[in-house]
N, C-alpha and C. Protein backbone atom coordinates (compact mmCIF):
# COMPACT_ATOMS: atom_id res chain seq x y z
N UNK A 1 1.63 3.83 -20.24
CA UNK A 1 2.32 4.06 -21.48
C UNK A 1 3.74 4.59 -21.21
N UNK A 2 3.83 5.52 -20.19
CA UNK A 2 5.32 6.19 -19.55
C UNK A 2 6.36 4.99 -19.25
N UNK A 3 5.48 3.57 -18.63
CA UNK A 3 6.17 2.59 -18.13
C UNK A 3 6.69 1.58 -19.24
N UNK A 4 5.94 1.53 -20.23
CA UNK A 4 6.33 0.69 -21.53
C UNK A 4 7.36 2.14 -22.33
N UNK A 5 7.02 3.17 -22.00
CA UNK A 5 8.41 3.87 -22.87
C UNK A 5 9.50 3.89 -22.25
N UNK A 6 9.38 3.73 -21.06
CA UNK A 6 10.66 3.54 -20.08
C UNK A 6 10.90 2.14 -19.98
N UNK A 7 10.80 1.29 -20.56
CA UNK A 7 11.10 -0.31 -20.66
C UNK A 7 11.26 -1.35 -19.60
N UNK A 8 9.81 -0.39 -19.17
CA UNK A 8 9.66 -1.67 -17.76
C UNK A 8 8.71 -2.43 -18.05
N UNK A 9 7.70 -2.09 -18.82
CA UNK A 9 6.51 -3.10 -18.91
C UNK A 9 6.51 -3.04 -20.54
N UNK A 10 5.71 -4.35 -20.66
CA UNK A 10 5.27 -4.34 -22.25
C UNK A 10 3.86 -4.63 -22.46
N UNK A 11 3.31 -4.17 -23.37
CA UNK A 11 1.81 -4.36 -23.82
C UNK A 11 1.58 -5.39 -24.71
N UNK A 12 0.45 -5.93 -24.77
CA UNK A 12 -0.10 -6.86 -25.50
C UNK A 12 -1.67 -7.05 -25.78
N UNK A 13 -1.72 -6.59 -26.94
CA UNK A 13 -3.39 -6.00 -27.48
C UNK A 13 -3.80 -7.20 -28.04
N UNK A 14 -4.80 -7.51 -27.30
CA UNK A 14 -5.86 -8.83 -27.76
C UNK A 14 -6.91 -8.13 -28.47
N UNK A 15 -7.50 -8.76 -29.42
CA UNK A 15 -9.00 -8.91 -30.08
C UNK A 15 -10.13 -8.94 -29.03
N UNK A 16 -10.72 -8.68 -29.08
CA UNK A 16 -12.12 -8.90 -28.72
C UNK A 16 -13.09 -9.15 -29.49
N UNK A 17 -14.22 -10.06 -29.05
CA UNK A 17 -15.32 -10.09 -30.19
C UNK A 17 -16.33 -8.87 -30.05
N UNK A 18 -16.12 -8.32 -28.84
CA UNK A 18 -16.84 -7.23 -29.25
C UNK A 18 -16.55 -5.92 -28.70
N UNK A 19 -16.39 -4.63 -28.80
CA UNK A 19 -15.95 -3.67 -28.35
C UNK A 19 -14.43 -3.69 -28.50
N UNK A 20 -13.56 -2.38 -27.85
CA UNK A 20 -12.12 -2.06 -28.45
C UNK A 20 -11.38 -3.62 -27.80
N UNK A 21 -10.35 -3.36 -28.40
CA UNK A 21 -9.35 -4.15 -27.68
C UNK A 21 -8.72 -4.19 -26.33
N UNK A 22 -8.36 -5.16 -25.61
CA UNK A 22 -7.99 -5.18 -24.26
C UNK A 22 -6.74 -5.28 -24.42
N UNK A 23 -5.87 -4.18 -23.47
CA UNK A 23 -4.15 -4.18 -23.19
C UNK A 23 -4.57 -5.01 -22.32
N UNK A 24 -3.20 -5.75 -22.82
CA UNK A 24 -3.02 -6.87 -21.18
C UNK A 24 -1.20 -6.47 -21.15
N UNK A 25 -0.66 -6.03 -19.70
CA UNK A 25 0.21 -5.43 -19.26
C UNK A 25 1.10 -6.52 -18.65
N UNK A 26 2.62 -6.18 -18.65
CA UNK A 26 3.01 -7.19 -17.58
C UNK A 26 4.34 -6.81 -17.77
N UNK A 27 5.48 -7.41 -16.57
CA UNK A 27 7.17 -6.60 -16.44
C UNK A 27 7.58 -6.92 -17.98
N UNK A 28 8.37 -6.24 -18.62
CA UNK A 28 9.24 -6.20 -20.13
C UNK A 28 10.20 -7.75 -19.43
N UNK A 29 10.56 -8.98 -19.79
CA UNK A 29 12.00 -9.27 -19.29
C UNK A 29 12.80 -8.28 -19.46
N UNK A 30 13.54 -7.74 -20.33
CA UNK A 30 14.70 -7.16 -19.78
C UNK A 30 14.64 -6.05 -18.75
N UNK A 31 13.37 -5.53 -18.30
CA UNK A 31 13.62 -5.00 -16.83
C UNK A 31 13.76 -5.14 -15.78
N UNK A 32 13.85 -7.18 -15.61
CA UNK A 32 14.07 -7.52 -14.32
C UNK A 32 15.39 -7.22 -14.19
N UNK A 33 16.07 -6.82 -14.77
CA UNK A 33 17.57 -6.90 -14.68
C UNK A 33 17.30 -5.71 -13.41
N UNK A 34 16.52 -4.78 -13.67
CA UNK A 34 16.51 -3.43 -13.17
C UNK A 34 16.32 -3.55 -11.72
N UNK A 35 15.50 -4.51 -11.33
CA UNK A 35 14.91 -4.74 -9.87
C UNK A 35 16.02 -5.54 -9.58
N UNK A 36 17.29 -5.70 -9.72
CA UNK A 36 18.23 -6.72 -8.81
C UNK A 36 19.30 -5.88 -7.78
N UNK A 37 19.18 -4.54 -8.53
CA UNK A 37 19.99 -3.63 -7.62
C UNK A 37 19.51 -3.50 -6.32
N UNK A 38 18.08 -3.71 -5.85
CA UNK A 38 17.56 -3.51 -4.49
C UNK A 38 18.58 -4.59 -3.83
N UNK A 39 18.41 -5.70 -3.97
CA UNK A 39 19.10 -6.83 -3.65
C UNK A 39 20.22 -6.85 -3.40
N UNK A 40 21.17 -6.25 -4.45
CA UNK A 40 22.68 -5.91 -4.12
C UNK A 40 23.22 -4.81 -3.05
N UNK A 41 21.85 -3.76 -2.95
CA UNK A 41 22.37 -3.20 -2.04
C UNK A 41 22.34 -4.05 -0.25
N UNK A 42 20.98 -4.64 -0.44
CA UNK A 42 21.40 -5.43 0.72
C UNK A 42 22.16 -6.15 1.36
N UNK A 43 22.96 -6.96 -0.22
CA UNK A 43 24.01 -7.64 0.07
C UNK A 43 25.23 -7.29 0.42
N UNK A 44 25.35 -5.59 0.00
CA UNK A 44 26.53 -4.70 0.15
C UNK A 44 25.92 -4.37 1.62
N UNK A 45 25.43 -4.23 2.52
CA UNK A 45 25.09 -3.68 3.86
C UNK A 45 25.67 -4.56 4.31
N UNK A 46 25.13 -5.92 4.04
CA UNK A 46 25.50 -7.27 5.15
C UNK A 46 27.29 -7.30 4.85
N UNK A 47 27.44 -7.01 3.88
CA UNK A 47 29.02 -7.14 3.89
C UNK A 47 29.29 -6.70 4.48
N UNK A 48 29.33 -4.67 4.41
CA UNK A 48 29.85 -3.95 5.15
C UNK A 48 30.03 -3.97 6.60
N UNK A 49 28.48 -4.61 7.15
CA UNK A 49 28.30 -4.84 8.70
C UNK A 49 29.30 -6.04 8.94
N UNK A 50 29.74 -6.96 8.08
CA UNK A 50 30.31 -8.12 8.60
C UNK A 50 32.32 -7.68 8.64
N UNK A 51 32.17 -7.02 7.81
CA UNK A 51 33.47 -6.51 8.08
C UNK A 51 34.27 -5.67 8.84
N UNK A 52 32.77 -4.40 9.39
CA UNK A 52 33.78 -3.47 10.42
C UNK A 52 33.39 -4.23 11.92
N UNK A 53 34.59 -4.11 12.90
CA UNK A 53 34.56 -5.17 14.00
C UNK A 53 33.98 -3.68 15.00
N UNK A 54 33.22 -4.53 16.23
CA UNK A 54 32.58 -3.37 16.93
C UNK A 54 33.47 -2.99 17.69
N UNK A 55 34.50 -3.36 17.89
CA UNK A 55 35.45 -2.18 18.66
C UNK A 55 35.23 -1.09 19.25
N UNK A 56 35.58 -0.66 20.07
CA UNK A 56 35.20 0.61 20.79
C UNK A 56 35.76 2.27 19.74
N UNK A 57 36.56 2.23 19.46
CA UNK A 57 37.02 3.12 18.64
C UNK A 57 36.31 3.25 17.54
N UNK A 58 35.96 1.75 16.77
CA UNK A 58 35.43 1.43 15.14
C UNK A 58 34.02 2.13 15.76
N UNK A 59 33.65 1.52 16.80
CA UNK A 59 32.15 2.37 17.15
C UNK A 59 31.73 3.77 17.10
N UNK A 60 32.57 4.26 18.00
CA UNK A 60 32.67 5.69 17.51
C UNK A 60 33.00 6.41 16.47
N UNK A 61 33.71 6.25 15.42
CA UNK A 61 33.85 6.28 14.06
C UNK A 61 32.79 5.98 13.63
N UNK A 62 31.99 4.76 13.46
CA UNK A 62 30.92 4.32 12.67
C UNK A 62 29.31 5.26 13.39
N UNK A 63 29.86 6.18 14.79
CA UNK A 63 28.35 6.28 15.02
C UNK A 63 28.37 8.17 14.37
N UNK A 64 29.84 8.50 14.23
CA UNK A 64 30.30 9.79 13.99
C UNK A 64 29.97 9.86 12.42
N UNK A 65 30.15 8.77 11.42
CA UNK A 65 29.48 8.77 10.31
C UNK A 65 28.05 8.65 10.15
N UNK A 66 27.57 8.18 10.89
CA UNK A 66 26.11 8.11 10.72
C UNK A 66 25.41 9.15 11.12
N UNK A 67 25.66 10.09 12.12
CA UNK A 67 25.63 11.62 12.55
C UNK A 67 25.79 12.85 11.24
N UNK A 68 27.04 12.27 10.51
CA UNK A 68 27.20 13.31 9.52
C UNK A 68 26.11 12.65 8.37
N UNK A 69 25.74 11.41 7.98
CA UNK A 69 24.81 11.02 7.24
C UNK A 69 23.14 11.59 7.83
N UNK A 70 22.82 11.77 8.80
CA UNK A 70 22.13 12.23 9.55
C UNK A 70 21.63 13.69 9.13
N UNK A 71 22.59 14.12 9.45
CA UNK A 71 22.70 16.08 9.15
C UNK A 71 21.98 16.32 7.25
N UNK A 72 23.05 15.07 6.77
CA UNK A 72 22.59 15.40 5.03
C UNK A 72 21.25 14.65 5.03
N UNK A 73 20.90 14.12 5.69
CA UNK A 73 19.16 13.81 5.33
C UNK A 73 18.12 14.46 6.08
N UNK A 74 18.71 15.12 6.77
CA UNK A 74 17.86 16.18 7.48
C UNK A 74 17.44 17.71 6.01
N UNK A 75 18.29 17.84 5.28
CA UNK A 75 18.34 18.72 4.29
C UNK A 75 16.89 18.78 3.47
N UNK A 76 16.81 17.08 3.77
CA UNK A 76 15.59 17.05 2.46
C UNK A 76 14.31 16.50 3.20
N UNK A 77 14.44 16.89 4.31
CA UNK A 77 13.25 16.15 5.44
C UNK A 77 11.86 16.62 4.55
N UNK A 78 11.75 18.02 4.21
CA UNK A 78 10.64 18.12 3.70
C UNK A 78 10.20 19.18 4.85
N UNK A 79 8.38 19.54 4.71
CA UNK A 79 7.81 20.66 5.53
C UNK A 79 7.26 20.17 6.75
N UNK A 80 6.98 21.11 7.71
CA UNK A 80 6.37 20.97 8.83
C UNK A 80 7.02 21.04 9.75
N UNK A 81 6.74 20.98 11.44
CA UNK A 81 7.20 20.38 12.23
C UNK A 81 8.90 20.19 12.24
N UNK A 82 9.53 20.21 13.11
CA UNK A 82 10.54 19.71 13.79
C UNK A 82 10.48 17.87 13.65
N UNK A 83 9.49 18.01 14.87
CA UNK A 83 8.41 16.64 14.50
C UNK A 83 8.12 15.74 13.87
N UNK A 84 6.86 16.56 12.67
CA UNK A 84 6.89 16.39 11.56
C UNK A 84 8.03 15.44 10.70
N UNK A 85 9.28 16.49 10.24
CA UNK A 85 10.28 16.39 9.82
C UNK A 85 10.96 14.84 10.30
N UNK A 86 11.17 14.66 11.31
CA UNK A 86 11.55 14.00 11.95
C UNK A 86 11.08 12.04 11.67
N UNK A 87 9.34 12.21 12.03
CA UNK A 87 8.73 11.18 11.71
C UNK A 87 8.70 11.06 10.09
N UNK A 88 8.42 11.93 9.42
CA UNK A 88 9.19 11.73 8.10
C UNK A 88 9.96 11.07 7.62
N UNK A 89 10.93 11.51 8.07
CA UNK A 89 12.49 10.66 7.36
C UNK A 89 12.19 8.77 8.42
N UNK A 90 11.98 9.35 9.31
CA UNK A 90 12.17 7.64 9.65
C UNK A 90 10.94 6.91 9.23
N UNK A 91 10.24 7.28 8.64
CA UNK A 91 9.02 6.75 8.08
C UNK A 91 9.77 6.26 6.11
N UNK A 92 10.49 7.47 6.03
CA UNK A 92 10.78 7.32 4.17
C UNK A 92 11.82 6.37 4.54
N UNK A 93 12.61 5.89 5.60
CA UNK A 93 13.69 5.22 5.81
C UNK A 93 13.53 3.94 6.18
N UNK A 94 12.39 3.60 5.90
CA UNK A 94 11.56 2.24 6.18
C UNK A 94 11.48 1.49 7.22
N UNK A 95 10.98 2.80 8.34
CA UNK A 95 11.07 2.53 10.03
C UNK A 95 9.92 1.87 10.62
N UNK A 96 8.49 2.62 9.59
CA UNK A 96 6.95 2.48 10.06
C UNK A 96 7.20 2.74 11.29
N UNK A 97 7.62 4.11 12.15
CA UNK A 97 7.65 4.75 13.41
C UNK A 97 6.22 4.93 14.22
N UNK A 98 6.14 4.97 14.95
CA UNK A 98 4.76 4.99 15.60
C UNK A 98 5.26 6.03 16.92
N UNK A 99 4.71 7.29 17.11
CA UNK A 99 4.81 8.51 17.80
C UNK A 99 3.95 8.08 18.98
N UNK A 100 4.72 8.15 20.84
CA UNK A 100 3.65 8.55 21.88
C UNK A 100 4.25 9.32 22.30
N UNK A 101 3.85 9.58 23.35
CA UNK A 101 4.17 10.69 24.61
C UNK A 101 3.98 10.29 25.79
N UNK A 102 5.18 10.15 26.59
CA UNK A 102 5.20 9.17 27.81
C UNK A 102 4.56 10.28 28.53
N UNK A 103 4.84 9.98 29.84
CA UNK A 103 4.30 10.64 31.21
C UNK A 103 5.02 11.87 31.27
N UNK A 104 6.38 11.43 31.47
CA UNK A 104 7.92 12.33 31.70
C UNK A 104 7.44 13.22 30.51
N UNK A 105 6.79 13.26 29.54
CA UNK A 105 6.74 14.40 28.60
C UNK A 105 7.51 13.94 27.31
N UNK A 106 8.39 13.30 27.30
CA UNK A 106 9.36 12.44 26.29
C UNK A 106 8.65 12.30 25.18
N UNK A 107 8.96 12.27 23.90
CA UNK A 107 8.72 11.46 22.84
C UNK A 107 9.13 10.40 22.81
N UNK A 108 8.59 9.37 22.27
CA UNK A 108 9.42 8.16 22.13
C UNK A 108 8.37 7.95 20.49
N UNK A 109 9.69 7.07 19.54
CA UNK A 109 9.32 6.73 18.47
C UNK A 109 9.74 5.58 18.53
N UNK A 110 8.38 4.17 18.39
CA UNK A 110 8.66 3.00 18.47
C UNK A 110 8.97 2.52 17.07
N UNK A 111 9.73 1.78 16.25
CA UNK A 111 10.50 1.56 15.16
C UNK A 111 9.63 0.37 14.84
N UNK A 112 8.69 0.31 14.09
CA UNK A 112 7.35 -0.73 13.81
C UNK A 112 8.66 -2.05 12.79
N UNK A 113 9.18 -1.52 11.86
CA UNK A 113 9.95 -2.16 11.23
C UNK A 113 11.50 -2.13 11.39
N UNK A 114 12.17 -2.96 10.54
CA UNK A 114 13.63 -2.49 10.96
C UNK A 114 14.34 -2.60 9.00
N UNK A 115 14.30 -1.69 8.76
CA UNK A 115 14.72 -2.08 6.90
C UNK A 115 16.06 -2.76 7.09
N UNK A 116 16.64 -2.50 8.32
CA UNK A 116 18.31 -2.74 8.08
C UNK A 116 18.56 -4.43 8.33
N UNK A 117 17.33 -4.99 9.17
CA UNK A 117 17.20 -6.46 9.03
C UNK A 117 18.42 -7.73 8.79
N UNK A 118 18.76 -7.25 7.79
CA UNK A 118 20.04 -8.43 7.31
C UNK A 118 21.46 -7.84 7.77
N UNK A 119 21.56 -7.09 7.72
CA UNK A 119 22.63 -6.29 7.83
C UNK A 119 22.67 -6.19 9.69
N UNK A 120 21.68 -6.53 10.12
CA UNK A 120 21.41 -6.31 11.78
C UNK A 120 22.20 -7.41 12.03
N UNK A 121 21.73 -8.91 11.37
CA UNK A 121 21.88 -10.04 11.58
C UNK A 121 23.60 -10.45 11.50
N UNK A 122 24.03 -9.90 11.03
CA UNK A 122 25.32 -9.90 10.41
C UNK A 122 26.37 -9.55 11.80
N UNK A 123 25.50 -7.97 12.01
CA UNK A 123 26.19 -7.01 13.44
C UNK A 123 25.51 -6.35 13.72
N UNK A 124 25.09 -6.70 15.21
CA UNK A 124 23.88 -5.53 14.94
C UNK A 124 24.56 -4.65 16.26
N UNK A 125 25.60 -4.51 16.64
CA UNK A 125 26.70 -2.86 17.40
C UNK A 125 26.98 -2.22 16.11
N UNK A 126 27.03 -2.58 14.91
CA UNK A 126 28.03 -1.31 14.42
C UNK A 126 26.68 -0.61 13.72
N UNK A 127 25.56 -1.77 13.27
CA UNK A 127 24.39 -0.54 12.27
C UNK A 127 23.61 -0.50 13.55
N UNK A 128 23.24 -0.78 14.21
CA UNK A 128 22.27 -0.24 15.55
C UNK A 128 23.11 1.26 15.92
N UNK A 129 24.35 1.57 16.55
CA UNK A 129 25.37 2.34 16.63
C UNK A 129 25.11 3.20 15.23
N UNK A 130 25.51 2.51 13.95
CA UNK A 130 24.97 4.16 12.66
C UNK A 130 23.54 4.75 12.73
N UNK A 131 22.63 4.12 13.22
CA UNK A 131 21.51 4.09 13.36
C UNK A 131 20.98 5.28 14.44
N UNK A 132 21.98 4.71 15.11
CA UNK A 132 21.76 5.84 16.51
C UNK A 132 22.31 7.08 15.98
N UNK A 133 23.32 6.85 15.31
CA UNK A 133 24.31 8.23 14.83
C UNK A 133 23.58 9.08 13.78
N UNK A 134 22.74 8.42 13.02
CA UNK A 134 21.76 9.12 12.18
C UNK A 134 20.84 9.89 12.72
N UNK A 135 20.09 8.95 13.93
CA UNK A 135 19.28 9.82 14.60
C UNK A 135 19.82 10.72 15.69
N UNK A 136 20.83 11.03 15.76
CA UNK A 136 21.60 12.17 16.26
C UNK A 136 21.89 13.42 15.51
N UNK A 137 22.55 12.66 14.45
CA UNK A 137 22.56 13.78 12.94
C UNK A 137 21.54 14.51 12.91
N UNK A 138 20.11 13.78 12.90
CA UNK A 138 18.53 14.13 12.31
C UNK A 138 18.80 15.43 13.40
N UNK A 139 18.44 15.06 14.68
CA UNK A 139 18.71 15.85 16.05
C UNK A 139 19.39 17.53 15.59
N UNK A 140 20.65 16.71 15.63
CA UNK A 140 21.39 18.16 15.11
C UNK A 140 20.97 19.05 14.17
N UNK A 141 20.61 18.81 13.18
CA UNK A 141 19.69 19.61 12.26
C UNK A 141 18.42 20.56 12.65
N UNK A 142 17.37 19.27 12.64
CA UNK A 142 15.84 19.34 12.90
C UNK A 142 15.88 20.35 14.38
N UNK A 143 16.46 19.76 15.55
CA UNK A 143 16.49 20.20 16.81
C UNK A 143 17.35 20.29 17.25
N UNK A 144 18.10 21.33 17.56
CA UNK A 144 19.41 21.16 18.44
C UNK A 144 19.10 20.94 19.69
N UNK A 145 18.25 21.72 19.92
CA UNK A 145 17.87 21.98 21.72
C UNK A 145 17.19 20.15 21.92
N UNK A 146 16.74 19.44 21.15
CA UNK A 146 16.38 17.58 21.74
C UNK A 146 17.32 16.51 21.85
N UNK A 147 17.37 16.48 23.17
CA UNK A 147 18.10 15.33 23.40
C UNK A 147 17.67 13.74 22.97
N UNK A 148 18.39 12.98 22.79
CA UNK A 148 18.69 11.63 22.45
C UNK A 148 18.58 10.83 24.08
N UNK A 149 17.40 10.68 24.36
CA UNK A 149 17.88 10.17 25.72
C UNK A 149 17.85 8.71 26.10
N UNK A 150 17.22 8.02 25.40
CA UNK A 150 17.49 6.57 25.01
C UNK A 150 17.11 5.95 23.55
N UNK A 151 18.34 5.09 23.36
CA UNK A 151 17.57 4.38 21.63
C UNK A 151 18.01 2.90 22.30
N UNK A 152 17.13 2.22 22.17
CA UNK A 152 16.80 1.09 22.65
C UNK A 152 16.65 -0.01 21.15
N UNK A 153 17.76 -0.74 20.97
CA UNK A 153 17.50 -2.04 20.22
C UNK A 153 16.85 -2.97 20.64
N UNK A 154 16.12 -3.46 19.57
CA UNK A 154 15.56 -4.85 19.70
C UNK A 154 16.16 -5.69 18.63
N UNK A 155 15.66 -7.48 18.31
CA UNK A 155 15.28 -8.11 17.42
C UNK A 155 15.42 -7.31 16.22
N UNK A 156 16.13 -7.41 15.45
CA UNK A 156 15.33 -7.20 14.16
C UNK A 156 14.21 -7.95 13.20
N UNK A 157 13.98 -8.74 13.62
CA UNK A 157 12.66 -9.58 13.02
C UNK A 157 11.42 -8.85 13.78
N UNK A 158 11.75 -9.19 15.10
CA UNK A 158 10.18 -8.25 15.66
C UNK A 158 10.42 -7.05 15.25
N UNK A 159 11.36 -6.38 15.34
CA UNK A 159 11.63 -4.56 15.36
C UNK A 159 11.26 -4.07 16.91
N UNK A 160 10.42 -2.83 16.72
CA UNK A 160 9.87 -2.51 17.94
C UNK A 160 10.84 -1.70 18.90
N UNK A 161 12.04 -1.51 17.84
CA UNK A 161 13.33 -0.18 18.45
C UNK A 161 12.64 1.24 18.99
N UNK A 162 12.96 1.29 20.16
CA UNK A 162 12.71 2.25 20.81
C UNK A 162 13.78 3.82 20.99
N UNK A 163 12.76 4.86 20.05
CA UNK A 163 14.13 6.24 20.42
C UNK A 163 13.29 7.01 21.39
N UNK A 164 13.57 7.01 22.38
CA UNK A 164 13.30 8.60 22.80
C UNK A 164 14.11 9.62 22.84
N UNK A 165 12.79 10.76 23.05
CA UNK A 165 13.44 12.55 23.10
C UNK A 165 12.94 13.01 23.87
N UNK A 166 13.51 14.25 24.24
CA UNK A 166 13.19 15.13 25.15
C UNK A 166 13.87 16.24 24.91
N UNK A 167 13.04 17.10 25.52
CA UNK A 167 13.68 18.42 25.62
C UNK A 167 13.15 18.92 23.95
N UNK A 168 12.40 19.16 23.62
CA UNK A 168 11.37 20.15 22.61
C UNK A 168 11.14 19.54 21.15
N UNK A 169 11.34 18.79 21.24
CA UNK A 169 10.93 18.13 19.86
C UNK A 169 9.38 18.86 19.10
C-alpha cells in the first residue's frame, strides 16, 4: 500500500466468485520513468572513464580522489570490526567480496563482481586506479596501521579483483 502511495505500483481489485477480492499488483507506468536514472548513471561513468586520459599525472589525481571518496564512505561503514566495516562497504558497493587468509597472514578480498563493468570497458587505468584510491581511503579511516599491499585487476566480466592487506586488519 506504501508502494501504490508512493506511485510505484498500482492495484487492481478483481471479483471473485467466492470469498474477498484478489489485489492483483504491478509497476504504475509512470514509475518507469523512475528506474531510468540507474541507467544514466552508468552512462555518466562510461563517459567520465572515456574522457579522463590515463596519464601519469591524470592517474594520480584520479587515484587521490578516490582516496578522499574513500575516507567519506568509511563514515557510514556501519558497526563492527575494522574488518567487518571494511567487507561491508565493498559488499554495499556491489563487489560480492569473498574474505581468505593467505599463509603470509594477509587478507586478501577476492572482488566476486565488478559493478563498475562498463565504465571498466571504456578505461579500465583510470576506474581500476579510483578503485584502488577508494580502497586506500577505506584504509585510512577503518585502519591506518593496514597496508594496501597488492590490488590486482582482472576482466571485468569475470571480476575476481584481487585486494590484499596486511598489517592488522
Amino acid at each position: 500500500e506504501r508502494l501504490r502511495e508512493a506511485g510505484l505500483v498500482e492495484r487492481v481489485r478483481t471479483r471473485q466468485p467466492r470469498g474477498r477480492p484478489r489485489d492483483m499488483w504491478s509497476l504504475d507506468p509512470a514509475a518507469r520513468a523512475s528506474i531510468q536514472p540507474q541507467q544514466a548513471y552508468a552512462d555518466l561513468g562510461r563517459w567520465l572513464a572515456r574522457a579522463i586520459s590515463p596519464g601519469r599525472n591524470r592517474l594520480r589525481a584520479v587515484e587521490a580522489a578516490g582516496r578522499e571518496a574513500g575516507r567519506a564512505m568509511a563514515q557510514d561503514a556501519g558497526e563492527g570490526t575494522a574488518e567487518d566495516k571494511m567487507h561491508a562497504t565493498l559488499a554495499s558497493m556491489g563487489f560480492a567480496p569473498m574474505r581468505r587468509i593467505e599463509a603470509s597472514g594477509a587478507l586478501t578480498y577476492e572482488l566476486c563482481n565488478c559493478p563498475y563493468r562498463d565504465a571498466v570497458r571504456e578505461n579500465q587505468p583510470v576506474v581500476c586506479t579510483l578503485h584502488r584510491g577508494i580502497t586506500r581511503g577505506l584504509l585510512d579511516a577503518l585502519a591506518p596501521e593496514t597496508k594496501l599491499t597488492a590490488f590486482v585487476p582482472r576482466d571485468p566480466v569475470d571480476a575476481g579483483c584481487d585486494i590484499e592487506l596486511s598489517g592488522g586488519l
